[in-house]
N, C-alpha and C. Protein backbone atom coordinates (compact mmCIF):
# COMPACT_ATOMS: atom_id res chain seq x y z
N UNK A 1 0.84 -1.19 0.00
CA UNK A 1 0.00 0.00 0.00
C UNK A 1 0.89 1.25 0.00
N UNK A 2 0.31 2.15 -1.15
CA UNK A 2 1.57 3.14 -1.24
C UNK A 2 0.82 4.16 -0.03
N UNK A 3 2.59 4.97 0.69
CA UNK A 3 2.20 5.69 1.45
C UNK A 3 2.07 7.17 0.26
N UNK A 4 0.81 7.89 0.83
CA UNK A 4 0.60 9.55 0.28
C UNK A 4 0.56 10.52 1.48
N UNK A 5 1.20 11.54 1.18
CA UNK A 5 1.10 12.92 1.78
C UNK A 5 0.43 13.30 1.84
N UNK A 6 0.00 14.21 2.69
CA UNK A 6 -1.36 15.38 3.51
C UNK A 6 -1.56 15.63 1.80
N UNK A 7 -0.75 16.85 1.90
CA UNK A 7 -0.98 17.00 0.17
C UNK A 7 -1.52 16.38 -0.64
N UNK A 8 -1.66 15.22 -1.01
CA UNK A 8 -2.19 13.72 -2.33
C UNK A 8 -3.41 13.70 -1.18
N UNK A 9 -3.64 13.34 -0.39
CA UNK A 9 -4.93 13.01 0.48
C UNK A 9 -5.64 14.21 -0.09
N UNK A 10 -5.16 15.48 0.18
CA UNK A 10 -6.69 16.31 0.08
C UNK A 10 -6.76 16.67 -1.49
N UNK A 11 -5.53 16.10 -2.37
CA UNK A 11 -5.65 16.40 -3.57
C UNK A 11 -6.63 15.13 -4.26
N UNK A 12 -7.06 14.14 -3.41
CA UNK A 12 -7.56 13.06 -4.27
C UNK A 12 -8.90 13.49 -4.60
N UNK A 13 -10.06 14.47 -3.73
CA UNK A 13 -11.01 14.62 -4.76
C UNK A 13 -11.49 16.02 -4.00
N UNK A 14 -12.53 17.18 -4.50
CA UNK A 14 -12.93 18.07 -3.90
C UNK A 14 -13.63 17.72 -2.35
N UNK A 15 -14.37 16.97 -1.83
CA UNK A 15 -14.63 16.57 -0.96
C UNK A 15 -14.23 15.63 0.48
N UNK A 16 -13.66 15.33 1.23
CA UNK A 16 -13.60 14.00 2.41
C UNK A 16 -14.89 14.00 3.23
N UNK A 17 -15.33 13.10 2.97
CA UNK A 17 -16.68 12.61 3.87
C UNK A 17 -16.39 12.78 4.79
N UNK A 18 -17.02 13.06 5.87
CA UNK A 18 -16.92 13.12 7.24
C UNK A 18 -17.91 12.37 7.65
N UNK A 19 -17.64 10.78 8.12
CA UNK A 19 -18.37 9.73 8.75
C UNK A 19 -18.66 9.32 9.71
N UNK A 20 -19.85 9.36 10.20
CA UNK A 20 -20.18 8.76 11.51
C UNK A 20 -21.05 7.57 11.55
N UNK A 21 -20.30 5.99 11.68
CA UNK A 21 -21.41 5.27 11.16
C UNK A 21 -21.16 4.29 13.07
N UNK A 22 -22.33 4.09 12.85
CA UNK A 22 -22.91 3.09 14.26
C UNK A 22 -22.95 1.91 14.29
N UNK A 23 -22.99 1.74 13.06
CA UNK A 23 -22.77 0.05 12.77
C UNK A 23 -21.76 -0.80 11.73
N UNK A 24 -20.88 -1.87 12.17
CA UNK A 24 -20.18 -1.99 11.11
C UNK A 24 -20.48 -2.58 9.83
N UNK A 25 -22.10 -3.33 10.37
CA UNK A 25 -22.13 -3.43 8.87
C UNK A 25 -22.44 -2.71 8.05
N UNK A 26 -23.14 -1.44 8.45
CA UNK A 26 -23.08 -0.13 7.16
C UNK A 26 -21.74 0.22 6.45
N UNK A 27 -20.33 -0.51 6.92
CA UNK A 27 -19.35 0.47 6.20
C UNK A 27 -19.01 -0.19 5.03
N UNK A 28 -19.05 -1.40 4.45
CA UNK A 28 -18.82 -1.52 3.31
C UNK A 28 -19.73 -0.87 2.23
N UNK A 29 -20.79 -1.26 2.28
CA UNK A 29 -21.90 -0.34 1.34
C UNK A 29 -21.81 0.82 0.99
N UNK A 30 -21.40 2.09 2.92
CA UNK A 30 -20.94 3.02 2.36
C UNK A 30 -20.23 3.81 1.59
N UNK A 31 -18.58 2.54 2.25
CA UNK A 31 -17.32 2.66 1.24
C UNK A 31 -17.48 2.74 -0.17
N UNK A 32 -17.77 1.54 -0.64
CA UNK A 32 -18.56 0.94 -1.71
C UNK A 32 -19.06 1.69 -2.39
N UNK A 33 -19.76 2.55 -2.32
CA UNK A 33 -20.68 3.70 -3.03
C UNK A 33 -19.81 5.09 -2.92
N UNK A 34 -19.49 5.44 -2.09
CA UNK A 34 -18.68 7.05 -1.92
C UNK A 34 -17.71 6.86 -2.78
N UNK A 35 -16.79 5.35 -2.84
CA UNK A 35 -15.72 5.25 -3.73
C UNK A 35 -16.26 5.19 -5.34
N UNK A 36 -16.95 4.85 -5.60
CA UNK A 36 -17.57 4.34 -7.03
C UNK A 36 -18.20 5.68 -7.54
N UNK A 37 -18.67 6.82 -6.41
CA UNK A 37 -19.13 7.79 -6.84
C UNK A 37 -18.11 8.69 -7.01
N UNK A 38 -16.85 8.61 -6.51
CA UNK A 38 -15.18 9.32 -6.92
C UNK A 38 -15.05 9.87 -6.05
N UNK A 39 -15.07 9.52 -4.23
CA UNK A 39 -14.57 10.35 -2.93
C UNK A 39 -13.66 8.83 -2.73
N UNK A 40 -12.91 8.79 -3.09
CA UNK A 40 -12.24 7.77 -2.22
C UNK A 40 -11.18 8.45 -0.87
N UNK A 41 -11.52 9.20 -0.49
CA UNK A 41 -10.77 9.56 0.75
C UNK A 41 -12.30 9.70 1.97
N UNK A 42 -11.80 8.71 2.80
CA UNK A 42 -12.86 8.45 3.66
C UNK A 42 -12.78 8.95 5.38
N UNK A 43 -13.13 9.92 5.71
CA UNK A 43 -12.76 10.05 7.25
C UNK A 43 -13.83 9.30 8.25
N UNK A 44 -13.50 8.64 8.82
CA UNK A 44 -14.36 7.52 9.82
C UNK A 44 -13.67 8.35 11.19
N UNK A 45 -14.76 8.91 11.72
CA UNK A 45 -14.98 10.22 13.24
C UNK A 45 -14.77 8.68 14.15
N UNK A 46 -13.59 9.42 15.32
CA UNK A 46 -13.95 7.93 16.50
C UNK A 46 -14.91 8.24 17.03
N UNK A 47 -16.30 8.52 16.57
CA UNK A 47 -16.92 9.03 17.86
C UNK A 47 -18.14 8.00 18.27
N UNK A 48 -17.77 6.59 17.74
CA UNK A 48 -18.63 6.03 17.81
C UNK A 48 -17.77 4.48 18.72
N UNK A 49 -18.66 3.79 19.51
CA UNK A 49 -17.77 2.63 19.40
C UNK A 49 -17.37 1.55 18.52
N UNK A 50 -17.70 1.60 17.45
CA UNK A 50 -17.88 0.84 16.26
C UNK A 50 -16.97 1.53 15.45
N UNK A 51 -16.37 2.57 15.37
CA UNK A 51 -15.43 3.49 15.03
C UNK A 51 -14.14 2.59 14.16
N UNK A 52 -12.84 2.30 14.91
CA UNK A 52 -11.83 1.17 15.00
C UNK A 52 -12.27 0.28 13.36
N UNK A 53 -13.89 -0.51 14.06
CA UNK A 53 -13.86 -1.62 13.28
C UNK A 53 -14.29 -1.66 12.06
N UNK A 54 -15.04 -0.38 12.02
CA UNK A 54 -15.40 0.52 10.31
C UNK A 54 -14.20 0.56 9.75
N UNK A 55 -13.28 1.25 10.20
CA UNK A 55 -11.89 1.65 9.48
C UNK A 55 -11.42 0.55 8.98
N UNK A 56 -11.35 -0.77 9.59
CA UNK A 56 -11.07 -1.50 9.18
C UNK A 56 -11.63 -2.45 7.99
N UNK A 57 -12.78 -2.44 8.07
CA UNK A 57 -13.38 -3.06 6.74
C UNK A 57 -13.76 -1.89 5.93
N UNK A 58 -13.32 -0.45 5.62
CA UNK A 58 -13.74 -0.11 4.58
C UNK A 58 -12.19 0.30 4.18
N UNK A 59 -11.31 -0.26 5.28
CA UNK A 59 -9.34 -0.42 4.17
C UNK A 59 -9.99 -1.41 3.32
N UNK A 60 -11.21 -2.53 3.32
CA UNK A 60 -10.81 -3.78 2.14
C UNK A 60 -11.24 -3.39 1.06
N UNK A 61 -11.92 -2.34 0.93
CA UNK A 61 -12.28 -1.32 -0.11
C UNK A 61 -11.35 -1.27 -1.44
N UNK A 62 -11.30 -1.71 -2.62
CA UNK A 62 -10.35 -1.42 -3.88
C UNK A 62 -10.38 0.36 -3.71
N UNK A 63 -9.22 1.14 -3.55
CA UNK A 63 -9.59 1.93 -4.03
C UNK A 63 -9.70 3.56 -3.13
N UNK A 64 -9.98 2.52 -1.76
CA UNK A 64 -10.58 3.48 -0.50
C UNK A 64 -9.49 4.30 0.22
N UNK A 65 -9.17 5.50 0.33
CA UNK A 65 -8.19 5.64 1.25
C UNK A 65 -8.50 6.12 2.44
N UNK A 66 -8.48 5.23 3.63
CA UNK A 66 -9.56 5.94 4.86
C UNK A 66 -8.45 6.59 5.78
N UNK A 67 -9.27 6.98 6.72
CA UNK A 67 -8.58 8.19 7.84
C UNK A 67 -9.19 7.79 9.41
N UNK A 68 -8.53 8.29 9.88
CA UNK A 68 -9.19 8.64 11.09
C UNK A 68 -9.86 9.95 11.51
N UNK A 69 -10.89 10.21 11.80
CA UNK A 69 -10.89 11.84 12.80
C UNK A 69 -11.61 11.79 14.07
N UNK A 70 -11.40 12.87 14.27
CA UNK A 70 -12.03 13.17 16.13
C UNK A 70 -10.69 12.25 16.99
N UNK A 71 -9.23 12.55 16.26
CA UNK A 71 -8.61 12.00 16.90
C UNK A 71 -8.01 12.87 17.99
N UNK A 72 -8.14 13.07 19.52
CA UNK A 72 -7.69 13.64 20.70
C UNK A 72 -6.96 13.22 20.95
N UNK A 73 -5.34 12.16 20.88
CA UNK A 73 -4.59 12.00 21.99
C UNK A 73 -3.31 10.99 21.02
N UNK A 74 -2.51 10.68 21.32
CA UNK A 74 -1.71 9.75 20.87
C UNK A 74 -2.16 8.52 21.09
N UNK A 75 -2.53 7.62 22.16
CA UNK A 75 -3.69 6.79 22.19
C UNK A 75 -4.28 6.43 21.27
N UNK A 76 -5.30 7.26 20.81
CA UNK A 76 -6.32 7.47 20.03
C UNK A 76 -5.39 6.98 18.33
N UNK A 77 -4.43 7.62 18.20
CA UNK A 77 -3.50 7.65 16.74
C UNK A 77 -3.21 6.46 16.89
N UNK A 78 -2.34 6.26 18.06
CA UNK A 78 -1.62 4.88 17.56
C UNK A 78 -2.77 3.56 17.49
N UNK A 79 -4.21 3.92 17.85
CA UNK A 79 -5.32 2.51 17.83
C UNK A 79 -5.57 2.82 16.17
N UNK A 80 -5.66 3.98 15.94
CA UNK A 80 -6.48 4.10 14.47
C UNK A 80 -5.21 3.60 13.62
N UNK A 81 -3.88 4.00 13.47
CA UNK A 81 -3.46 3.66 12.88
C UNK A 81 -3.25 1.80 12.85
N UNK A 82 -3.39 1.27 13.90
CA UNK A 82 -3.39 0.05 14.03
C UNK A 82 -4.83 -0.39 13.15
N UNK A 83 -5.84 -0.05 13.46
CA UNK A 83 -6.80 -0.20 12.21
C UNK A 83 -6.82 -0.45 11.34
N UNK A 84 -5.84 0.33 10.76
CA UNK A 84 -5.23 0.63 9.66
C UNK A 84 -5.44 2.12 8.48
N UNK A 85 -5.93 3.20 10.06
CA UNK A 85 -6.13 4.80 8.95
C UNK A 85 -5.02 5.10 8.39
N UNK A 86 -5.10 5.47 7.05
CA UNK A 86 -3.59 6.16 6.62
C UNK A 86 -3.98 7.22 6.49
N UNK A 87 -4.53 7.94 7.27
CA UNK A 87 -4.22 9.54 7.28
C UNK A 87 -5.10 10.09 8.76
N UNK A 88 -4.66 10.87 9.70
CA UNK A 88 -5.19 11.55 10.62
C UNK A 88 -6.28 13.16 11.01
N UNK A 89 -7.02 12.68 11.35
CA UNK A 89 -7.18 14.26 11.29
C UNK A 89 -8.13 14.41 12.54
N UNK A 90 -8.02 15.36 13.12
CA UNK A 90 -8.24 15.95 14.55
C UNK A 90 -8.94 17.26 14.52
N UNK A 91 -9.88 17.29 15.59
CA UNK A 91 -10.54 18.74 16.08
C UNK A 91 -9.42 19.93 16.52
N UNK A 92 -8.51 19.93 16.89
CA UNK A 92 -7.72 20.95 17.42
C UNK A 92 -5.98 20.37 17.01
N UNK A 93 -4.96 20.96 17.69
CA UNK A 93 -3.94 20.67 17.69
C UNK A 93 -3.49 21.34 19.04
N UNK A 94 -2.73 19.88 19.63
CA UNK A 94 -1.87 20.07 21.31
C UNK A 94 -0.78 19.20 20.93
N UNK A 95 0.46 19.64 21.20
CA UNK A 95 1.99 19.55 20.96
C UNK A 95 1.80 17.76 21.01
N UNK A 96 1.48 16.94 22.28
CA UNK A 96 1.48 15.65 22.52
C UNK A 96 1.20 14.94 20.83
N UNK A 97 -0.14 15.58 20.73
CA UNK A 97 -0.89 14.64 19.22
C UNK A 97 0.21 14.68 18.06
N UNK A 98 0.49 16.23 17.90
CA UNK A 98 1.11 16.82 17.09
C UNK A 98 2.06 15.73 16.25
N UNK A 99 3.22 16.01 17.69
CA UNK A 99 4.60 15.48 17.73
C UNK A 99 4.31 13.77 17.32
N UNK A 100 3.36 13.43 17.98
CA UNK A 100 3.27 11.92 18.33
C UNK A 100 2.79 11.34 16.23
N UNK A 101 1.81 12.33 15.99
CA UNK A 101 1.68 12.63 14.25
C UNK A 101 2.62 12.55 13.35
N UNK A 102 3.69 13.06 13.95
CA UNK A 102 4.59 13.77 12.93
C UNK A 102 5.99 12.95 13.19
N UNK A 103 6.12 12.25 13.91
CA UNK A 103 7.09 10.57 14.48
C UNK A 103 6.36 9.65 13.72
N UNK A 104 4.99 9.63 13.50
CA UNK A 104 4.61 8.29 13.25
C UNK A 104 4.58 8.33 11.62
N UNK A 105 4.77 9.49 11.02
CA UNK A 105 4.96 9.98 9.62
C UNK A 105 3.33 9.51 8.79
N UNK A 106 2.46 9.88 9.51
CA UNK A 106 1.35 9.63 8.90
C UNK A 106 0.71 11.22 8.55
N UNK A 107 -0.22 11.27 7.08
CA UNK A 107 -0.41 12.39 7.05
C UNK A 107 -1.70 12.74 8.00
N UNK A 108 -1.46 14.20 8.68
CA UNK A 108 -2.02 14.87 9.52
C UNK A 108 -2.91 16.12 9.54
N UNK A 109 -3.77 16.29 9.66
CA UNK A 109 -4.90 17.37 9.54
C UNK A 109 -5.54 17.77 10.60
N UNK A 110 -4.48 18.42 11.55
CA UNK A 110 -5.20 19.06 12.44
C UNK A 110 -5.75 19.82 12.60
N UNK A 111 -6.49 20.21 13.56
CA UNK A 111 -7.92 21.52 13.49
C UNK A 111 -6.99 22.84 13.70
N UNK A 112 -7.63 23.74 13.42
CA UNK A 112 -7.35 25.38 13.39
C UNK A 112 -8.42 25.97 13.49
N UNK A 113 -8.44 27.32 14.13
CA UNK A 113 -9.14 28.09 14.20
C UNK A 113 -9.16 29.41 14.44
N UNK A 114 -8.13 29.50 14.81
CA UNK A 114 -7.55 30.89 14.91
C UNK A 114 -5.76 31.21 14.36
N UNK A 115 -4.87 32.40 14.31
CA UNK A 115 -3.77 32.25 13.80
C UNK A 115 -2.81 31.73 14.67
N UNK A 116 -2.91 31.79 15.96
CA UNK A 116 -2.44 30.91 16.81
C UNK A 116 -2.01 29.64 16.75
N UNK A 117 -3.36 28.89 16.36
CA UNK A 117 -3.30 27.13 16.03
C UNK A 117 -2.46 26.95 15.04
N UNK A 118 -2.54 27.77 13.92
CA UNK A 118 -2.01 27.50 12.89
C UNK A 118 -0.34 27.95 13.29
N UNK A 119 -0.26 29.03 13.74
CA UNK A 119 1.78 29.31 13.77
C UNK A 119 1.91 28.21 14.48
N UNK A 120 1.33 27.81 16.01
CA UNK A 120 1.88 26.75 16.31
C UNK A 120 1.80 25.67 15.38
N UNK A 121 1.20 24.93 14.44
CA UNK A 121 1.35 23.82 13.54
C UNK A 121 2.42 24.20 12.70
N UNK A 122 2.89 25.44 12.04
CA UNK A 122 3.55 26.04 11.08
C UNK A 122 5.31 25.69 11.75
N UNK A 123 5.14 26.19 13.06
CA UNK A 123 6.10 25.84 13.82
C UNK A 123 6.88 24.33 14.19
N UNK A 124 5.98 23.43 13.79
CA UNK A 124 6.07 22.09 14.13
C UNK A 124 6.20 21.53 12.57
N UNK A 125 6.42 22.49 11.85
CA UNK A 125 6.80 21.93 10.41
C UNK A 125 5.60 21.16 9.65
N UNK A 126 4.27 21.69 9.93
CA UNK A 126 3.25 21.27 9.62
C UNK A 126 2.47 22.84 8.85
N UNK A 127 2.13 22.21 7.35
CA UNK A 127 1.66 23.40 6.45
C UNK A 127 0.41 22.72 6.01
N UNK A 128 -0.30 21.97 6.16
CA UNK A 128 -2.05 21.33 6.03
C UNK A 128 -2.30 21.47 6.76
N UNK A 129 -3.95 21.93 7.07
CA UNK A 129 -4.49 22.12 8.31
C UNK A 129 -6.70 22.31 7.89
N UNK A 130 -7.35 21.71 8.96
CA UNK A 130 -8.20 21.49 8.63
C UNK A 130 -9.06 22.82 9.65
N UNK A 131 -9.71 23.58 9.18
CA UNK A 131 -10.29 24.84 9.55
C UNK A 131 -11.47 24.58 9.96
N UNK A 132 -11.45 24.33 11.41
CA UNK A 132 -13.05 24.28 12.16
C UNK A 132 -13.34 24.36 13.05
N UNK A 133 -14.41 24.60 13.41
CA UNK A 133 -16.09 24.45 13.00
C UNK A 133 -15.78 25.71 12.15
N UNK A 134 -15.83 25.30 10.78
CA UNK A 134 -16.16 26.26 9.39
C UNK A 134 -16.64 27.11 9.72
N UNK A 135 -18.14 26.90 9.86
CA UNK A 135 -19.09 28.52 9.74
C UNK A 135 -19.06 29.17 10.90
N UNK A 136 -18.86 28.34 12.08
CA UNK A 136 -19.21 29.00 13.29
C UNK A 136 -18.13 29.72 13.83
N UNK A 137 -16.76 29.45 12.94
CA UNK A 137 -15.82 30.53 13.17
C UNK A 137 -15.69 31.50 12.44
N UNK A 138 -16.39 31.44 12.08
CA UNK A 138 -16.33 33.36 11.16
C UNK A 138 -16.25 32.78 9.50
N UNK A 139 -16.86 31.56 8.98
CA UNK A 139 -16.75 31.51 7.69
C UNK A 139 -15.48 31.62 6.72
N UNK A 140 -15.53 31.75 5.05
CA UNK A 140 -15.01 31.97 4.68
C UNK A 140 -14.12 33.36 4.85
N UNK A 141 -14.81 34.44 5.35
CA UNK A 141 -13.99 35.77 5.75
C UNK A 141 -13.34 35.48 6.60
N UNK A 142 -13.59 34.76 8.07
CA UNK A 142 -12.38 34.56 8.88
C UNK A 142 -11.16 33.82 8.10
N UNK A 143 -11.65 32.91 7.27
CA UNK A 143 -10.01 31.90 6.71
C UNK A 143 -9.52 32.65 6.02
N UNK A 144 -10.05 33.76 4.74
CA UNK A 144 -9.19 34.46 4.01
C UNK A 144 -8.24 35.50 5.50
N UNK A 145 -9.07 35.78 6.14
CA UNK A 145 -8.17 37.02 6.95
C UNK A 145 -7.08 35.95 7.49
N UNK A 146 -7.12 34.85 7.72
CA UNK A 146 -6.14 34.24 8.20
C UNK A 146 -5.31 33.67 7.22
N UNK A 147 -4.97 33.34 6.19
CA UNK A 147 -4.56 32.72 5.32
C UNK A 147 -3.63 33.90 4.90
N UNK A 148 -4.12 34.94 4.63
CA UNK A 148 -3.50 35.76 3.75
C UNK A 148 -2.22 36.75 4.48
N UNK A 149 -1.69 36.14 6.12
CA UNK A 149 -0.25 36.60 6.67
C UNK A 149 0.34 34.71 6.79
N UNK A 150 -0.22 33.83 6.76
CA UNK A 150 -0.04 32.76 6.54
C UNK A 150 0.27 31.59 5.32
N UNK A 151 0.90 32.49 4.31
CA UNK A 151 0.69 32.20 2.94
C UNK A 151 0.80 30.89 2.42
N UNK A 152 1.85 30.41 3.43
CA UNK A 152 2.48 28.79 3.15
C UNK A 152 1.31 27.80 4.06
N UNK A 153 0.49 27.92 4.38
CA UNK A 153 -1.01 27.10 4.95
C UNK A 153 -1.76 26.74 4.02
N UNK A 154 -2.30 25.56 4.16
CA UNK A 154 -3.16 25.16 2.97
C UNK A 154 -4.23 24.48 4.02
N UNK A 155 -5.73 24.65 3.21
CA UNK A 155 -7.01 24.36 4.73
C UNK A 155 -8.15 22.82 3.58
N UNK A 156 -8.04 22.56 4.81
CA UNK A 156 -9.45 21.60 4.31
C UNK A 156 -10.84 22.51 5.49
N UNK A 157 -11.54 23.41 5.27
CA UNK A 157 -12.29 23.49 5.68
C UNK A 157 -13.56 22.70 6.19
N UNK A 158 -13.91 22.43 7.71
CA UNK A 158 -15.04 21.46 7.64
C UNK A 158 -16.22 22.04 9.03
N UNK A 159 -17.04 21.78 8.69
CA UNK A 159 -18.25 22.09 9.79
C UNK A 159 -19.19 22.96 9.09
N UNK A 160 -20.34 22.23 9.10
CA UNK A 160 -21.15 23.52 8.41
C UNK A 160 -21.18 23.65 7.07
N UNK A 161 -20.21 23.18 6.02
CA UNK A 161 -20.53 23.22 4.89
C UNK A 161 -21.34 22.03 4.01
N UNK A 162 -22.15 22.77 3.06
CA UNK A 162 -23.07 22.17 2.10
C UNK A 162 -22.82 21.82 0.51
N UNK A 163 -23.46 21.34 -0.23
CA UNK A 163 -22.82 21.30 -1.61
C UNK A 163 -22.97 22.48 -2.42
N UNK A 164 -24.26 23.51 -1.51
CA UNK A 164 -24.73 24.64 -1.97
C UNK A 164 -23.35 25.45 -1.70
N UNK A 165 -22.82 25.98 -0.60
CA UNK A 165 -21.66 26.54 -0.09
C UNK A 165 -20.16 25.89 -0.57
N UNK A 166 -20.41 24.95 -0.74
CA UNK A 166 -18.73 24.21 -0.98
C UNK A 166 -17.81 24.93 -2.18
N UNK A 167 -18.58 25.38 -3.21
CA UNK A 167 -18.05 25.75 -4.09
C UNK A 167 -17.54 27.56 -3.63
N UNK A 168 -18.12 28.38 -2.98
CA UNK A 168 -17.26 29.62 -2.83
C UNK A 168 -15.95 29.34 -1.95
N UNK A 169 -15.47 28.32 -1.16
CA UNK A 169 -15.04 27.71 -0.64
C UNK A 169 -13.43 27.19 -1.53
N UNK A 170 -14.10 26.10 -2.35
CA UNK A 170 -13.13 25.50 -3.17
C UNK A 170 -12.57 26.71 -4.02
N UNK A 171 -13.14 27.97 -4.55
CA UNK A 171 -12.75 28.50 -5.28
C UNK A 171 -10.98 29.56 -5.10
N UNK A 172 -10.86 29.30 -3.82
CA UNK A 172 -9.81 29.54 -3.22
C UNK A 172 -8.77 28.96 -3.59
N UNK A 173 -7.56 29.42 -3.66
CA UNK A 173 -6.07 28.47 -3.65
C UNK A 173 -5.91 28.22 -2.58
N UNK A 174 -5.97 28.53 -1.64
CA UNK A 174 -5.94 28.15 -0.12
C UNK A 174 -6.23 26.99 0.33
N UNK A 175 -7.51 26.83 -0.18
CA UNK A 175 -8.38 25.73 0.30
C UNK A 175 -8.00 24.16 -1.25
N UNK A 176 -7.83 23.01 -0.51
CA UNK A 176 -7.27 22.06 -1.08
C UNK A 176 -8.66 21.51 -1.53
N UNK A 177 -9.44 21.46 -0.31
CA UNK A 177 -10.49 20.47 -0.28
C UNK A 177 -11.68 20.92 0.70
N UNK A 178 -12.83 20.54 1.25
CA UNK A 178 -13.58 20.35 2.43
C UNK A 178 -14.01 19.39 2.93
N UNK A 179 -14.48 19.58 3.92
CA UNK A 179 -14.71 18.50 4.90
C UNK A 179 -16.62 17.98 4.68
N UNK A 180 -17.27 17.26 4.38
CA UNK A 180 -18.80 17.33 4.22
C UNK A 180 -19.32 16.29 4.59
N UNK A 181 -20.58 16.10 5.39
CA UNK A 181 -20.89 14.89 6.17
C UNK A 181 -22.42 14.78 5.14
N UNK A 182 -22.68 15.79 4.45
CA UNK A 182 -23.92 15.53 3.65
C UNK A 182 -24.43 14.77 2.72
N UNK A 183 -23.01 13.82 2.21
CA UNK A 183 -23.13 12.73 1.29
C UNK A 183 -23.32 11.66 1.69
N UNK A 184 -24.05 11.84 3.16
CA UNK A 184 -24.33 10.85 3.88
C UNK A 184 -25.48 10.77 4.77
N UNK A 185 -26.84 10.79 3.80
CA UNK A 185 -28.13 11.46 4.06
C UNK A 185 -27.97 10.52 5.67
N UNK A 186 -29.00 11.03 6.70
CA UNK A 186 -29.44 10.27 8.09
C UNK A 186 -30.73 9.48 7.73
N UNK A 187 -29.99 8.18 8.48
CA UNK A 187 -31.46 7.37 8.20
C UNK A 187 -30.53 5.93 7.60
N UNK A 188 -31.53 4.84 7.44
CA UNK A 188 -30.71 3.83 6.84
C UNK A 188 -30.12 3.68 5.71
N UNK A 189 -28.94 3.32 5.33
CA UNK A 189 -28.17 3.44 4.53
C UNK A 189 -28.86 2.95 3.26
N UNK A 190 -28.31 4.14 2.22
CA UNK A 190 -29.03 3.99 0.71
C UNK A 190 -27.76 3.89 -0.42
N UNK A 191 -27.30 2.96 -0.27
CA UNK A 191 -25.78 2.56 -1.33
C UNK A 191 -25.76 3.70 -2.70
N UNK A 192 -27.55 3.89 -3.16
CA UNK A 192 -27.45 4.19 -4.83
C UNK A 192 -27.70 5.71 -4.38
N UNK A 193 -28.25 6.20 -2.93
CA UNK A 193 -28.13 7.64 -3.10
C UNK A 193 -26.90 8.46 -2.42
N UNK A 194 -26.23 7.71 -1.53
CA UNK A 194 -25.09 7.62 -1.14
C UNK A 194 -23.97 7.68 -2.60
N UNK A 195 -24.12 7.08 -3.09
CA UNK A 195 -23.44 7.15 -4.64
C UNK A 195 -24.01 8.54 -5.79
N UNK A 196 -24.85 8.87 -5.77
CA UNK A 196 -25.46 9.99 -6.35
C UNK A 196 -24.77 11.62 -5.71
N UNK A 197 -25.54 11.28 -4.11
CA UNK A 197 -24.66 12.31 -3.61
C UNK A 197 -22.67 12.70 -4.15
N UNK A 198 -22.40 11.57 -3.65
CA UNK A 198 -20.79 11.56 -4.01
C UNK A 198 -20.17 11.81 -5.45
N UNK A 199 -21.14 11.97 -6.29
CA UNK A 199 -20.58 11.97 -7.82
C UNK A 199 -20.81 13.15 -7.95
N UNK A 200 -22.07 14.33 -6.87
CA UNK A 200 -22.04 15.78 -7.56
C UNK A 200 -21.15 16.12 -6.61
N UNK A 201 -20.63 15.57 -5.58
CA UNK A 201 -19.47 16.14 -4.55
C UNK A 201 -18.19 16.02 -5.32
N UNK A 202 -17.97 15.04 -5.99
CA UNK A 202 -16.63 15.01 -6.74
C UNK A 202 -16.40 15.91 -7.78
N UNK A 203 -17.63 16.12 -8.77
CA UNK A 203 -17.46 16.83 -9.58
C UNK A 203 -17.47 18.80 -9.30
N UNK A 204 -17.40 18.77 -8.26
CA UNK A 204 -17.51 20.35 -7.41
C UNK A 204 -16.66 20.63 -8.34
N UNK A 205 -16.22 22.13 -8.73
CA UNK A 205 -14.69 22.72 -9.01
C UNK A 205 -14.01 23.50 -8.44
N UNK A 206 -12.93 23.10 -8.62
CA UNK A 206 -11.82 24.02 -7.52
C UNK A 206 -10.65 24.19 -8.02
């Protein structure tokens, strides 16, 4: 399995799902369909207890490149990566995760939200960074005001955005990609609209 960079992760399609599934047998179907619809970069949230064992059957995925998020702690990294996530990504950034990220040479997407988060990541030799809660921090105007003394930062924006919104978003050089949990209607899993969704998410432009 080839290893890819932060960079190639958020370059693989306009969108990363942001997943929260409860059961493991929903994750192949989901995989299954998000990949076939052209998101193959998959973030599976630990926020479930079923979390771990999703990651793991939607690596058997042709195709799939999954992640971890809602990762808090080194703990937390070194179980997902045992899973088998090849790529990380987290609500905030604290030196412990960071460092423990950036030893284990897996690509990393930690949260930001102010210019703070980000010099400290910038500082730690970390230039990807995932911008959230999106809207509830001041939107696209807060990331341009931040981006633009930060030049060498590149954002996956996530929280709050829609397929309606995604595109003023992507239209940025800044922005690689976003973060979107909407290609993943609530309710029991629908493989063929789950796949519908994901094909107008891929085709976004940016």
């Amino acid at each position: 399995m080839s290893k890819l960079t932060v960079a190639q992760v958020m370059e693989l399609a306009p969108v990363i799902p942001v997943l929260v599934v409860d059961r493991v047998e929903d994750a192949l179907p989901i995989a299954l369909a998000l990949v076939k619809g052209g998101l193959p970069a998959l973030e599976v949230t630990l926020r479930t207890p079923a979390a771990l064992d999703v990651i793991r059957e939607m690596s058997k995925v042709e195709g799939a490149v999954v992640g971890a998020g809602t990762v808090l702690n080194p703990a937390q990294l070194d179980a997902a990566m045992e899973a088998g996530a090849r790529f990380i990504v987290s609500p905030g950034l604290t030196k412990p995760l960071g460092k423990a990220a950036i030893a284990a040479k897996i690509p990393f997407l930690p949260g930001t939200a102010t210019a703070a988060d980000i010099m400290r990541g910038l500082d730690m030799g970390l230039t990807h960074f995932k911008f959230f809660p999106a809207e509830t921090s001041g939107g696209l105007p807060a990331l341009k005001a931040l981006a633009a003394p930060l030049a060498e930062a590149r954002f996956c924006p996530t929280g709050g955005i829609t397929v309606e919104t995604a595109p003023k978003w992507l239209a940025e050089s800044f922005i690689k990609c976003v973060g979107g949990s909407w290609v993943i209607p609530k309710g029991p899993v629908d493989p063929d609209k789950i796949e519908e969704l994901a094909r107008a998410a891929a085709a976004l432009p940016r």
